[in-house]
Protein backbone atom coordinates (compact mmCIF):
# COMPACT_ATOMS: atom_id res chain seq x y z
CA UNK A 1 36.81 112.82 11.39
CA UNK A 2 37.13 109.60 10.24
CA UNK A 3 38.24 106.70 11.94
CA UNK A 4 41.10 104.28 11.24
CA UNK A 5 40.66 100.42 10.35
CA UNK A 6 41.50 98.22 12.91
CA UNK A 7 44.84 96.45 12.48
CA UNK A 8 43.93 92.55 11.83
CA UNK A 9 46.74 90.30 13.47
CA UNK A 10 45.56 86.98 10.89
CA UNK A 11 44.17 88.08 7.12
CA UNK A 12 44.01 84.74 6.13
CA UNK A 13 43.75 81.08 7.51
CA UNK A 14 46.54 79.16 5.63
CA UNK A 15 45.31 75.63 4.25
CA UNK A 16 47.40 72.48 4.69
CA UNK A 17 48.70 70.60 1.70
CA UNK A 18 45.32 68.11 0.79
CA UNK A 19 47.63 65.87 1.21
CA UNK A 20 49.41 66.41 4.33
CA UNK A 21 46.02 66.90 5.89
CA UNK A 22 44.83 62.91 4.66
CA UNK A 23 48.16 61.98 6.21
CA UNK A 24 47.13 63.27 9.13
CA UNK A 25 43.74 62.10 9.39
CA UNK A 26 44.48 58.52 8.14
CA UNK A 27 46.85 57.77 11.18
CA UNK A 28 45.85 54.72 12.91
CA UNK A 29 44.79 54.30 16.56
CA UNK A 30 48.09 53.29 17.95
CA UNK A 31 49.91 55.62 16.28
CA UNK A 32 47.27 58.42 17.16
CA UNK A 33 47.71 57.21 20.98
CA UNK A 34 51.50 56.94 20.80
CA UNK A 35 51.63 60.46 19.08
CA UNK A 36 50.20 61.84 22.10
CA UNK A 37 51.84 60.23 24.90
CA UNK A 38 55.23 61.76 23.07
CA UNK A 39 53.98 64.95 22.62
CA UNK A 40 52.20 65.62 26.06
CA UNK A 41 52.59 64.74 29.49
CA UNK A 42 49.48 66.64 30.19
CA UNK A 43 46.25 64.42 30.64
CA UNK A 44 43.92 67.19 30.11
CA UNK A 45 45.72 68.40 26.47
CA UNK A 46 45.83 64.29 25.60
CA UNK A 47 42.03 64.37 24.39
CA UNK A 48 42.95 67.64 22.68
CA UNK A 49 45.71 66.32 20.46
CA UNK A 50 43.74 62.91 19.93
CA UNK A 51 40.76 65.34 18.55
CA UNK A 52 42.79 67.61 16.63
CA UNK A 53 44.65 64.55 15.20
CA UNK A 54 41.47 62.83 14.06
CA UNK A 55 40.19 65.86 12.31
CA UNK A 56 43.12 66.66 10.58
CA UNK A 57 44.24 69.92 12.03
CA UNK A 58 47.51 70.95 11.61
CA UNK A 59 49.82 71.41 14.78
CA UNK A 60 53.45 72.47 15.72
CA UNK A 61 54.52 68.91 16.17
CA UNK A 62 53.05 68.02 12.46
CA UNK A 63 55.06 70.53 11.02
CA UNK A 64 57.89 70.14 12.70
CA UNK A 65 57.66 66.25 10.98
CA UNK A 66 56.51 67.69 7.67
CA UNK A 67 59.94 69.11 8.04
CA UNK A 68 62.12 66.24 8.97
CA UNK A 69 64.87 65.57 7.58
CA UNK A 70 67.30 68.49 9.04
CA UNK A 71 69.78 69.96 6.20
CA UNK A 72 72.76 67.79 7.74
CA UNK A 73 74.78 71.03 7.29
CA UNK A 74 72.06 72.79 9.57
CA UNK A 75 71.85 69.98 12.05
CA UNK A 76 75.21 70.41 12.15
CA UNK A 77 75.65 73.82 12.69
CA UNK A 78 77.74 74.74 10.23
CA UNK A 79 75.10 76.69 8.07
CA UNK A 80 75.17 80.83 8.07
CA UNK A 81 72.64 82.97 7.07
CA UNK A 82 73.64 85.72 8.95
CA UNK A 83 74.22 88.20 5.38
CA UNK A 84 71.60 87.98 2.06
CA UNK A 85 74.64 86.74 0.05
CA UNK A 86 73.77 83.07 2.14
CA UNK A 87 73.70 80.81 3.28
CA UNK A 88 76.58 79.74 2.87
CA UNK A 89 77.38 75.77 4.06
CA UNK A 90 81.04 74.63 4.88
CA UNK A 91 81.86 71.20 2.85
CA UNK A 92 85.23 70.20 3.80
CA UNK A 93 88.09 69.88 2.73
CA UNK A 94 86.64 71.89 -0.42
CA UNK A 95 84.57 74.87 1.11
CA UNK A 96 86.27 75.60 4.70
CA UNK A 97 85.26 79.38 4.65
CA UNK A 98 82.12 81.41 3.62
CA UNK A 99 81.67 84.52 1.99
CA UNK A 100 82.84 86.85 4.80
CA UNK A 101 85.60 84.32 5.47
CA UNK A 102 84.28 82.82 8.35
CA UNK A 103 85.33 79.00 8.85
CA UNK A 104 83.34 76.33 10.36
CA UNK A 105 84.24 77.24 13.90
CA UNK A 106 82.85 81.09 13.83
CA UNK A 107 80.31 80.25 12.08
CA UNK A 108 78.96 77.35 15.01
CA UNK A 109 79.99 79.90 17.84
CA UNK A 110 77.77 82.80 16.40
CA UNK A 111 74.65 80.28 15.75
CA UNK A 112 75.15 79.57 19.65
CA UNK A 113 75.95 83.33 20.94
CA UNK A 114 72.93 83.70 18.74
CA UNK A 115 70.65 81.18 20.00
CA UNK A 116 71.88 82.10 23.75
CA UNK A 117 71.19 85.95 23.45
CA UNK A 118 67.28 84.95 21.60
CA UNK A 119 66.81 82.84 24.36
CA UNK A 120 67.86 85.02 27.01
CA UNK A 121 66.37 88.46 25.69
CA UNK A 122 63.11 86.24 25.14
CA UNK A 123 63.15 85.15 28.78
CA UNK A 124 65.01 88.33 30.26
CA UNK A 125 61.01 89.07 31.77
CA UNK A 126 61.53 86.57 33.99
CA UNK A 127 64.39 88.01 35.43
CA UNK A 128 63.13 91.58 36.28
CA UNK A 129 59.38 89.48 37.74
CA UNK A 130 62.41 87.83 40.19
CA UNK A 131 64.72 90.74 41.00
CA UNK A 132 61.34 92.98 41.36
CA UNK A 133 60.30 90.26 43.97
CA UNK A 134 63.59 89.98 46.26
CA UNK A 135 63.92 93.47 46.29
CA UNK A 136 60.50 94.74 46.86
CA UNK A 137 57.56 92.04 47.17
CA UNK A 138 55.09 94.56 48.11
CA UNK A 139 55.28 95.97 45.40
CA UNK A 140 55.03 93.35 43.37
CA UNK A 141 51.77 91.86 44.98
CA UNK A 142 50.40 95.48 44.56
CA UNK A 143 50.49 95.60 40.58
């Protein structure tokens, strides 16, 4: 019987933009320090970020800038990509409704029911870890 290849979880590293990485790399000492007080609080992850910085690795924060600017109709809310015939963006006073017909106000309160019901089925863990605990801590402190 033969046996079955492992799964691999990362098949390939992905490389920065050359450029993006000399970006990084060429940032100055001030800005390097400044960079890390905003993006930790955490004295022991400071020297961390200062490092990866200085070498030129790639972290959330840089891509988040890489990023930057926001669509303004994102930012806004007022983007939907909820079907694959988006997204669809509402311009006033000449697009007020997407393709489904929702206006600017449905389509804002289903990116926040959205956002709230990721958030909260992300976190729901938390919950049971707290109701487990009032209801039965010995059995909690058992497992």
């Amino acid at each position: 019987m033969t046996e079955e290849p492992k799964p691999q979880l990362i098949r390939e590293r992905l490389d920065v933009c050359e450029l993006d990485k000399a970006r990084i790399v060429l940032l100055n000492p001030a800005l390097i320090e400044q960079k890390k007080n905003e993006r930790t609080i955490d004295e022991n992850a400071k020297p961390v970020l200062e490092m990866m910085m200085r070498e030129g690795v790639e972290t959330v924060w840089d891509r988040y800038e890489m990023q930057q600017p926001s669509c303004k109709y994102c930012l806004a809310g007022i983007s939907c990509a909820r079907c694959a015939m988006g997204p669809c963006r509402i311009i006033p006073p000449t697009r007020i409704r997407g393709v489904c017909g929702a206006d600017a106000d449905l389509i804002v309160s289903r990116n926040l029911l959205d956002t709230i019901a990721t958030g909260s089925a992300a976190h729901s863990d938390h919950g049971r870890d707290i109701t487990a605990t009032v209801t039965d801590p010995k059995e909690v402190r058992s497992s």
